[in-house]
PDB file of N, CA and C in Angstrom:
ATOM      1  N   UNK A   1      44.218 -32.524   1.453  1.00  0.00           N
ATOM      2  CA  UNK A   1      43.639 -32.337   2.769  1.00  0.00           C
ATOM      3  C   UNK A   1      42.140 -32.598   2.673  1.00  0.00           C
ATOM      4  N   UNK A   2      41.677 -33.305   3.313  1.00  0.00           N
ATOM      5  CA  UNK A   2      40.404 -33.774   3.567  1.00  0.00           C
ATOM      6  C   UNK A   2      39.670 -33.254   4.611  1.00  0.00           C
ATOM      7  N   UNK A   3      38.380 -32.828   4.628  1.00  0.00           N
ATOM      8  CA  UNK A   3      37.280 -32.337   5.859  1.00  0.00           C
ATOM      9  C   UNK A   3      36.618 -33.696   6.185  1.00  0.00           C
ATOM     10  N   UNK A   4      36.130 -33.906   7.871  1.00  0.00           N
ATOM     11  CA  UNK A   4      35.651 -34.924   8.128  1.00  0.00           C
ATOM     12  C   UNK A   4      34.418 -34.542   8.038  1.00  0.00           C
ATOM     13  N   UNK A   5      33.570 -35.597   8.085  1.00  0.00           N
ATOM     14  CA  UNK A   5      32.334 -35.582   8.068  1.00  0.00           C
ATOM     15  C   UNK A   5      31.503 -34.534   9.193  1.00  0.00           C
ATOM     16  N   UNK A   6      32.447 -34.400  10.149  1.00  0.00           N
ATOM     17  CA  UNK A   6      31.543 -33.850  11.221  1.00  0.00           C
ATOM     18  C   UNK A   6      31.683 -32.315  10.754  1.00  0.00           C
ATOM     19  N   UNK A   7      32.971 -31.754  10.439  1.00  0.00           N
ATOM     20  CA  UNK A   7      33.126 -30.231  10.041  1.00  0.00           C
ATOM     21  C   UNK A   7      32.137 -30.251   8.667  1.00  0.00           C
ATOM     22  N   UNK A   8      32.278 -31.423   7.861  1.00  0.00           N
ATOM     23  CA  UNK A   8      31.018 -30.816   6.658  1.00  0.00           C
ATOM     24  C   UNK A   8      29.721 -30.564   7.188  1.00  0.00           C
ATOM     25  N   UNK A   9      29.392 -31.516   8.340  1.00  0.00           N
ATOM     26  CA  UNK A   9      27.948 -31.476   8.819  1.00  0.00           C
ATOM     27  C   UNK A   9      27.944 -29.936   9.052  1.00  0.00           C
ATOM     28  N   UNK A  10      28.775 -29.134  10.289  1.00  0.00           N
ATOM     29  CA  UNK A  10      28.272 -28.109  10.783  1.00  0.00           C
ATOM     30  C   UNK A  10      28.891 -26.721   9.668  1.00  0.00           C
ATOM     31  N   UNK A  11      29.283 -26.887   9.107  1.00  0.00           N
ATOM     32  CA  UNK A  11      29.617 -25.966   7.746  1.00  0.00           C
ATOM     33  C   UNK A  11      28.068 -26.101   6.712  1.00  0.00           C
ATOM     34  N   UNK A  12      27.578 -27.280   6.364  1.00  0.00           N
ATOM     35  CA  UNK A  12      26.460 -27.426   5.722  1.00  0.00           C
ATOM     36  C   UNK A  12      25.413 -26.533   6.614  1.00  0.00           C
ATOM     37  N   UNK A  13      25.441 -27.171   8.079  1.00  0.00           N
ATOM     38  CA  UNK A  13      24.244 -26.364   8.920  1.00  0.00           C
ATOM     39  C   UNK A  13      24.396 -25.201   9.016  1.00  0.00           C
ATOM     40  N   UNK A  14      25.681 -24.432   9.445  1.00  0.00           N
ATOM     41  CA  UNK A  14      25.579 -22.972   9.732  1.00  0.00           C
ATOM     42  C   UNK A  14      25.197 -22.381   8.054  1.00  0.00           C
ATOM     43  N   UNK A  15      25.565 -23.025   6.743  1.00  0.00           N
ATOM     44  CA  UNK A  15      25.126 -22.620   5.534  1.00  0.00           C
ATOM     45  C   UNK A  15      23.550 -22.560   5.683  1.00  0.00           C
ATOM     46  N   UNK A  16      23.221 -23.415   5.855  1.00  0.00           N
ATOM     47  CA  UNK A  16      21.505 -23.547   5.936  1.00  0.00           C
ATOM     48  C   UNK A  16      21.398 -22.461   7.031  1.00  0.00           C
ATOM     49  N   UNK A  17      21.506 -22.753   8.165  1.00  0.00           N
ATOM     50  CA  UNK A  17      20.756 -21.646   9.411  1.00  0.00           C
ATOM     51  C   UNK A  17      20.759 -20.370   8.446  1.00  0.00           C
ATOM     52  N   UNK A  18      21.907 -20.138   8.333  1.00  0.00           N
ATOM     53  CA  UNK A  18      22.423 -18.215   7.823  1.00  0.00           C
ATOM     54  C   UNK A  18      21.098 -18.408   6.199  1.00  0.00           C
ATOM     55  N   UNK A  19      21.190 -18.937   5.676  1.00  0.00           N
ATOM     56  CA  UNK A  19      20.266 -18.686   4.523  1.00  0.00           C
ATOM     57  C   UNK A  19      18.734 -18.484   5.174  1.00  0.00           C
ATOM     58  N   UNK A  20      18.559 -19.558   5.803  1.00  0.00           N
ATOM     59  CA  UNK A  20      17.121 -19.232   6.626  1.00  0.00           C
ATOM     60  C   UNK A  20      17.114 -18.045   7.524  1.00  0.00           C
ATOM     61  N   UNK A  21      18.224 -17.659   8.041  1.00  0.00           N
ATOM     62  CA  UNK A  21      18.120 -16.285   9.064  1.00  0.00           C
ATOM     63  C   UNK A  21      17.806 -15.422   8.233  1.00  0.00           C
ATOM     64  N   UNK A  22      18.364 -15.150   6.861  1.00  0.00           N
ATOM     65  CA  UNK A  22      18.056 -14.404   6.005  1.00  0.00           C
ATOM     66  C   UNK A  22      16.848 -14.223   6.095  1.00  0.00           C
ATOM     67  N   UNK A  23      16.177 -15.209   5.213  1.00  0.00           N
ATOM     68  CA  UNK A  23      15.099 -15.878   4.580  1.00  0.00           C
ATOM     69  C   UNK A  23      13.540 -15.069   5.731  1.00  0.00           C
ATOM     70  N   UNK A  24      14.011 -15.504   7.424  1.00  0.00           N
ATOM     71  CA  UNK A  24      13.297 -14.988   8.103  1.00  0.00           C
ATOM     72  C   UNK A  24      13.242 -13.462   8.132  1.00  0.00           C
ATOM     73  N   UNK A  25      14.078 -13.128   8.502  1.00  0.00           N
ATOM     74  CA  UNK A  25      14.559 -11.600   8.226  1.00  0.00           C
ATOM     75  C   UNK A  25      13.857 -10.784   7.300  1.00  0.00           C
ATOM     76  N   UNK A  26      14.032 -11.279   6.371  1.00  0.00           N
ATOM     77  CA  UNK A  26      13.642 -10.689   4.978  1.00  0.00           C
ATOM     78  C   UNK A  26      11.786 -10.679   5.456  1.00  0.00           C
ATOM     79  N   UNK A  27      11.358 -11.445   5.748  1.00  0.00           N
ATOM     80  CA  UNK A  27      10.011 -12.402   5.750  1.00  0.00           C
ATOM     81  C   UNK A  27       9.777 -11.036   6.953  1.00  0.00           C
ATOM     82  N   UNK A  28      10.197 -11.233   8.006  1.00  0.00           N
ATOM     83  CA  UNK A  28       9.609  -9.889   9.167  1.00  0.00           C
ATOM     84  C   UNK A  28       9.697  -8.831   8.745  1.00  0.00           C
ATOM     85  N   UNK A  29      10.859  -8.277   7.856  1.00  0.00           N
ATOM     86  CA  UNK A  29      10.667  -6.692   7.771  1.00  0.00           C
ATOM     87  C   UNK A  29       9.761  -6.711   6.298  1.00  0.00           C
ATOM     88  N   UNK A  30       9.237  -7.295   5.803  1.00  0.00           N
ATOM     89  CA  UNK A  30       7.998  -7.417   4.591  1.00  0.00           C
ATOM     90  C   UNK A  30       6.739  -7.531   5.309  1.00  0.00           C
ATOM     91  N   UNK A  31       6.845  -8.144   6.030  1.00  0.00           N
ATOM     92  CA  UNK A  31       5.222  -8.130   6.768  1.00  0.00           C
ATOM     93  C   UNK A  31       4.335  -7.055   7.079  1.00  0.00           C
ATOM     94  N   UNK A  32       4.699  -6.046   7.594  1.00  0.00           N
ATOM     95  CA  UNK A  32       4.267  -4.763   8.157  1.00  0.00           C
ATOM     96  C   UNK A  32       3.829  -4.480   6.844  1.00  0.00           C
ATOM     97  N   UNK A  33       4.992  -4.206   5.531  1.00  0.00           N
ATOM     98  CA  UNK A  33       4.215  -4.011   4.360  1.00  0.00           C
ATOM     99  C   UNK A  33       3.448  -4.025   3.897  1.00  0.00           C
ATOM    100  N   UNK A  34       3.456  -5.798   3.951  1.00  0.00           N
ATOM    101  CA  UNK A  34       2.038  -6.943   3.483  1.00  0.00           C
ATOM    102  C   UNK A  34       0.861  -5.944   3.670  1.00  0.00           C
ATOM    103  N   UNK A  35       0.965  -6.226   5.186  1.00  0.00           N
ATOM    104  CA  UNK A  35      -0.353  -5.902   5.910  1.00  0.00           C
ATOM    105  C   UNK A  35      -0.933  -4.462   5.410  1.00  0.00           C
ATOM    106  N   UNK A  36       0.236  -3.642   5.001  1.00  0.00           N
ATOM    107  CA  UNK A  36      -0.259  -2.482   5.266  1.00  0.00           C
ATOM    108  C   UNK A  36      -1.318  -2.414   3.580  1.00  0.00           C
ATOM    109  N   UNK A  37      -0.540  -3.341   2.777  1.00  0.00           N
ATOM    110  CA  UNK A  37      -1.005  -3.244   1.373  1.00  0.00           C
ATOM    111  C   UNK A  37      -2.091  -3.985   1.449  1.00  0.00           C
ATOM    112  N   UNK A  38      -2.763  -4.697   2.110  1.00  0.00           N
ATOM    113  CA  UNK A  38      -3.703  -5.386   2.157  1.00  0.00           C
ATOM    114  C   UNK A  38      -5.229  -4.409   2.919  1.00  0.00           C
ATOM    115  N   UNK A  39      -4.305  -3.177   3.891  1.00  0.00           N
ATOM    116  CA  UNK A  39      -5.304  -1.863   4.725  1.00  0.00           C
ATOM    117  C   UNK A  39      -5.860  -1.287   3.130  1.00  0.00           C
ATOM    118  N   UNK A  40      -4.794  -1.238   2.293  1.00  0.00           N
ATOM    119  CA  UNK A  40      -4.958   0.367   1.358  1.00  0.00           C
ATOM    120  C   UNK A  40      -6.021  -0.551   0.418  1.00  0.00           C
ATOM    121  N   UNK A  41      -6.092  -2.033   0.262  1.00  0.00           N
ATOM    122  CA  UNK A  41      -7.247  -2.756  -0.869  1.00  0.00           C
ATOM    123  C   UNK A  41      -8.812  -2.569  -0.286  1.00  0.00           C
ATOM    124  N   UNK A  42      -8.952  -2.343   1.335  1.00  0.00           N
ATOM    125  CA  UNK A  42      -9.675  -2.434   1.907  1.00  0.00           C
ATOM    126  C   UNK A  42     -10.067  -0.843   1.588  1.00  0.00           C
ATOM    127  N   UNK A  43      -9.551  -0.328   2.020  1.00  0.00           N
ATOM    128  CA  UNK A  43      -9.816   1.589   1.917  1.00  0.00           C
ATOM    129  C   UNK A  43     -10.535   1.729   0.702  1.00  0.00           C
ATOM    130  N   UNK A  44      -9.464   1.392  -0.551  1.00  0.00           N
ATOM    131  CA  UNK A  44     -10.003   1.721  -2.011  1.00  0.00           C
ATOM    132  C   UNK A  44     -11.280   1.337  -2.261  1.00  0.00           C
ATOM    133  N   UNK A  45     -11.537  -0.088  -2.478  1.00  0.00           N
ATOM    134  CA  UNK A  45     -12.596  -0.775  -2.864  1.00  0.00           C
ATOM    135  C   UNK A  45     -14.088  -0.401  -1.672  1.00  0.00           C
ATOM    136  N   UNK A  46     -13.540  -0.314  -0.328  1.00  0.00           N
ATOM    137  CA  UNK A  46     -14.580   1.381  -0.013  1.00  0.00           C
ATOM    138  C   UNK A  46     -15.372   2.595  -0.226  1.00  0.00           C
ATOM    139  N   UNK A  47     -13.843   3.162  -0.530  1.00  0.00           N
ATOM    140  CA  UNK A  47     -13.964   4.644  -1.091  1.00  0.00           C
ATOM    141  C   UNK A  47     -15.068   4.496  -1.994  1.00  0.00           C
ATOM    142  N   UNK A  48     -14.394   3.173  -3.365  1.00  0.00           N
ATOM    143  CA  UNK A  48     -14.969   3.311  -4.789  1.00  0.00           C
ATOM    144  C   UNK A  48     -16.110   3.603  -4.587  1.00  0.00           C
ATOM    145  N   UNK A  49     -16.693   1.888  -3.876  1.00  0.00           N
ATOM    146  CA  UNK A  49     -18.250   1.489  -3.764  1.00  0.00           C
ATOM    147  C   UNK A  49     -19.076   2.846  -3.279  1.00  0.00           C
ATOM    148  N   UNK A  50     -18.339   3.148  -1.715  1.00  0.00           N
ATOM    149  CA  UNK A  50     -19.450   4.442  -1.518  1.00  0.00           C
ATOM    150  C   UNK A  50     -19.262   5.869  -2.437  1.00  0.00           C
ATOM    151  N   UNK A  51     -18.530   6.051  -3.292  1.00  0.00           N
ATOM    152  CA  UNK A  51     -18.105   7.247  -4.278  1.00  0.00           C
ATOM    153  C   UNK A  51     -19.544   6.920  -5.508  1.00  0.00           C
ATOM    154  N   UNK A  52     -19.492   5.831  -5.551  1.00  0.00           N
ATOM    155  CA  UNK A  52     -20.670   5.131  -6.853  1.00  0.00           C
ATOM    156  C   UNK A  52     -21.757   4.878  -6.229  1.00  0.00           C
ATOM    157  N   UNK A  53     -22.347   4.755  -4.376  1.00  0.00           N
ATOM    158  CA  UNK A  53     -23.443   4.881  -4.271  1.00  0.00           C
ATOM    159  C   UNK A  53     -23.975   6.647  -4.331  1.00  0.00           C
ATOM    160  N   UNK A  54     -22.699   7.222  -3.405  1.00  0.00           N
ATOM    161  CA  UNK A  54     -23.412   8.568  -3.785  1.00  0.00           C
ATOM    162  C   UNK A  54     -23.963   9.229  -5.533  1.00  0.00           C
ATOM    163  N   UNK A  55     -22.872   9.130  -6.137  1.00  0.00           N
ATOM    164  CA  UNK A  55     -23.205   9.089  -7.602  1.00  0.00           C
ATOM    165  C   UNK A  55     -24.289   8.539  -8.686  1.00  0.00           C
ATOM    166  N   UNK A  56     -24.514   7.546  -7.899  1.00  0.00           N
ATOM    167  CA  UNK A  56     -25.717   6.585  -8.499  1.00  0.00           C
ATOM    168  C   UNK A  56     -27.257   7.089  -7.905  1.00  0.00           C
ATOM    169  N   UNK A  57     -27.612   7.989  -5.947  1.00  0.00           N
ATOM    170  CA  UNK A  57     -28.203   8.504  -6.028  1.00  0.00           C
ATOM    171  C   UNK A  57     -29.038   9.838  -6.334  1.00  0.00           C
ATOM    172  N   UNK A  58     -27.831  10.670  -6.768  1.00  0.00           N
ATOM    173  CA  UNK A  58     -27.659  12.079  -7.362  1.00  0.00           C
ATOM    174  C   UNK A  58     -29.008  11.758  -8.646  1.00  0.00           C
ATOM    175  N   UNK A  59     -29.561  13.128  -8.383  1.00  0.00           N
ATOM    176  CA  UNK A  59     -30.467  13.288  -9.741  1.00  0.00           C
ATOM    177  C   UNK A  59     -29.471  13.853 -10.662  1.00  0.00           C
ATOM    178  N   UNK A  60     -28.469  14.633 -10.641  1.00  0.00           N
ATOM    179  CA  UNK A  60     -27.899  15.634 -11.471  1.00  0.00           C
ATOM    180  C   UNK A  60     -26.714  13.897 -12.358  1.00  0.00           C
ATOM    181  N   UNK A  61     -27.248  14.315 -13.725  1.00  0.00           N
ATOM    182  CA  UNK A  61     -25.800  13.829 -14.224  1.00  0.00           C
ATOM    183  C   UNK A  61     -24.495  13.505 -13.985  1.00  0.00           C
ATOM    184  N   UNK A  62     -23.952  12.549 -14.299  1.00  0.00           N
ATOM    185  CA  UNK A  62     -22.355  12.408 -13.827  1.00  0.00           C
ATOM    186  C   UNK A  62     -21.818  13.936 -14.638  1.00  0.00           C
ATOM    187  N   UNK A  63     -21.957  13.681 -15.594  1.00  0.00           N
ATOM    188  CA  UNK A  63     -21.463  15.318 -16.629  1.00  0.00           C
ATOM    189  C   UNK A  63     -21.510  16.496 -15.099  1.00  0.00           C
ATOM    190  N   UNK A  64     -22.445  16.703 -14.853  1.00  0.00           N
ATOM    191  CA  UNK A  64     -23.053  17.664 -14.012  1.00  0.00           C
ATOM    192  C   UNK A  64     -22.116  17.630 -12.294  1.00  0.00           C
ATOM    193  N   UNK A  65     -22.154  16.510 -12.158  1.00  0.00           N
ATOM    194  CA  UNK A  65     -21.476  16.147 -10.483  1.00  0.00           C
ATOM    195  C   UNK A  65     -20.323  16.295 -11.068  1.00  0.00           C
ATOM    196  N   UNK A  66     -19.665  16.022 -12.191  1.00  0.00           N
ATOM    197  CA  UNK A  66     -18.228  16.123 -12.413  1.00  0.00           C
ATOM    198  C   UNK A  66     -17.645  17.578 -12.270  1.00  0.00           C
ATOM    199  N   UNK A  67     -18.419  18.162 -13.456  1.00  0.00           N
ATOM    200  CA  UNK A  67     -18.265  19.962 -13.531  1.00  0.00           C
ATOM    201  C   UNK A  67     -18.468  20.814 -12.108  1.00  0.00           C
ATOM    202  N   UNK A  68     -19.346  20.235 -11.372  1.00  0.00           N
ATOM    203  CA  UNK A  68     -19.253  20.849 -10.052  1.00  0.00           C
ATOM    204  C   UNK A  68     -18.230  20.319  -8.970  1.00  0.00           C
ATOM    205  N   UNK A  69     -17.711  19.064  -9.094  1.00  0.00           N
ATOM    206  CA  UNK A  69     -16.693  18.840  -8.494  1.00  0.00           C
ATOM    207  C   UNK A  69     -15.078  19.607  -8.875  1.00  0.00           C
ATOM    208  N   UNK A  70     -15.115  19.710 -10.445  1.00  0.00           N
ATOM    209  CA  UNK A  70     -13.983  20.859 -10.879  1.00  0.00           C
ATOM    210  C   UNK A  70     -14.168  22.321 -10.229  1.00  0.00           C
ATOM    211  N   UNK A  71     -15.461  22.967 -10.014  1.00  0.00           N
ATOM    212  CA  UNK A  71     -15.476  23.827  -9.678  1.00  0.00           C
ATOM    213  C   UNK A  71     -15.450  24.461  -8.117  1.00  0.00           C
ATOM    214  N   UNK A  72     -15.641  23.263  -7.225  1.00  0.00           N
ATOM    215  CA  UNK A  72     -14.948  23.221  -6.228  1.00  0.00           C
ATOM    216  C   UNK A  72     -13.732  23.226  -5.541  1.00  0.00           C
ATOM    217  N   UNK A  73     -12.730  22.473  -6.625  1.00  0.00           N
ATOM    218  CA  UNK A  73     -11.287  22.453  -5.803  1.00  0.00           C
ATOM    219  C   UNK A  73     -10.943  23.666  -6.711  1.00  0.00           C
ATOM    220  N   UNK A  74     -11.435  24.258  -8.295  1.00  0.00           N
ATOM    221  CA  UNK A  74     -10.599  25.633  -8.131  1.00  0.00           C
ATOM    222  C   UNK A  74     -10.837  26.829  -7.453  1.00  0.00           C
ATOM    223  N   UNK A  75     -11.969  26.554  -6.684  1.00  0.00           N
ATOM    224  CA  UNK A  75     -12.190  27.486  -5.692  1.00  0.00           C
ATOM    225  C   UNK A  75     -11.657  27.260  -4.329  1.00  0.00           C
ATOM    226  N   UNK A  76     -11.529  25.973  -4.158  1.00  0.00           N
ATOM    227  CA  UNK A  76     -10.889  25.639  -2.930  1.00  0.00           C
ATOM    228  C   UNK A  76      -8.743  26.217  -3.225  1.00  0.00           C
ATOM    229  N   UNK A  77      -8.516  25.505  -4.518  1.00  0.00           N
ATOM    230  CA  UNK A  77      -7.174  26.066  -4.840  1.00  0.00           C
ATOM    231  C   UNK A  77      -6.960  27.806  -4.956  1.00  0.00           C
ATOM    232  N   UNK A  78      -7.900  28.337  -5.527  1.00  0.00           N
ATOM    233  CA  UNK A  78      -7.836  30.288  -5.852  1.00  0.00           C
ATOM    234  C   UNK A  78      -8.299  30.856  -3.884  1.00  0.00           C
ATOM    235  N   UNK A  79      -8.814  30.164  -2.723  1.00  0.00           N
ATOM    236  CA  UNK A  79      -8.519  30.593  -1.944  1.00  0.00           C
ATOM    237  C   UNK A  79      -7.264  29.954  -1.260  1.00  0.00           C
ATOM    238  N   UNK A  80      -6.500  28.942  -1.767  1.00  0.00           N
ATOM    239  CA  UNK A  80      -5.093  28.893  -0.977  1.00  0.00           C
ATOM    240  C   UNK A  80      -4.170  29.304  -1.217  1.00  0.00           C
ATOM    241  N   UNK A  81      -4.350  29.784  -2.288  1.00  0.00           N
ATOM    242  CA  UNK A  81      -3.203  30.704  -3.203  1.00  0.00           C
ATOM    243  C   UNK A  81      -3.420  32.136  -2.794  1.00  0.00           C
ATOM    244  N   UNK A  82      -4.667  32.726  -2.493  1.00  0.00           N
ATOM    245  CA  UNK A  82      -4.539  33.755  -2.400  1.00  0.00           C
ATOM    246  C   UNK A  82      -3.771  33.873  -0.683  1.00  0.00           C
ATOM    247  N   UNK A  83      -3.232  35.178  -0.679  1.00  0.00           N
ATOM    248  CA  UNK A  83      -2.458  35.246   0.619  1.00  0.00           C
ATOM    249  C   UNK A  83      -3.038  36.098   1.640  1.00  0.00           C
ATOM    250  N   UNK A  84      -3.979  37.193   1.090  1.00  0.00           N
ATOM    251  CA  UNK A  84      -4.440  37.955   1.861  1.00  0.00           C
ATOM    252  C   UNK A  84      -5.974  37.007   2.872  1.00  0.00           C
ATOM    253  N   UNK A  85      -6.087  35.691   2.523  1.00  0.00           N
ATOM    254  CA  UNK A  85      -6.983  35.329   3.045  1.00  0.00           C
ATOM    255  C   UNK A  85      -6.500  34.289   4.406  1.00  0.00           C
TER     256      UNK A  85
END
């Protein structure tokens, strides 16, 4: 039994369309992603820069800004733990 040319044509095409429907598919629900991973490069490289200008104008040591930054969140953590507060 033999297929004519015209059933291979539209068997070949609906093969192609459905791979590309995929193909698109796949491609739209990644995008939002993309984008969003491209927000968080923007944020970071932010954060960094202004984290290292403040740091860079501090008289006190990095040693020094560090130890006082530890001693902030365990004070910020010993009042969330406590319950009576």
């Amino acid at each position: 039994m033999t297929i004519s040319y015209t059933a291979r044509f539209w068997i070949f095409l609906f093969l192609i369309t459905d791979y590309l429907m995929r193909k698109i598919l796949l491609l739209t629900a990644l995008l939002p992603l993309f984008s969003q991973l491209m927000g968080c490069t923007a944020t970071t490289v932010t954060s960094t820069a202004g984290g290292a200008a403040v740091a860079a104008s501090d008289q006190r040591s990095f040693g020094t800004q560090l130890d006082d930054e530890i001693i902030e969140l365990n004070a910020s953590n010993a009042i969330y733990q406590d319950q009576r507060l």
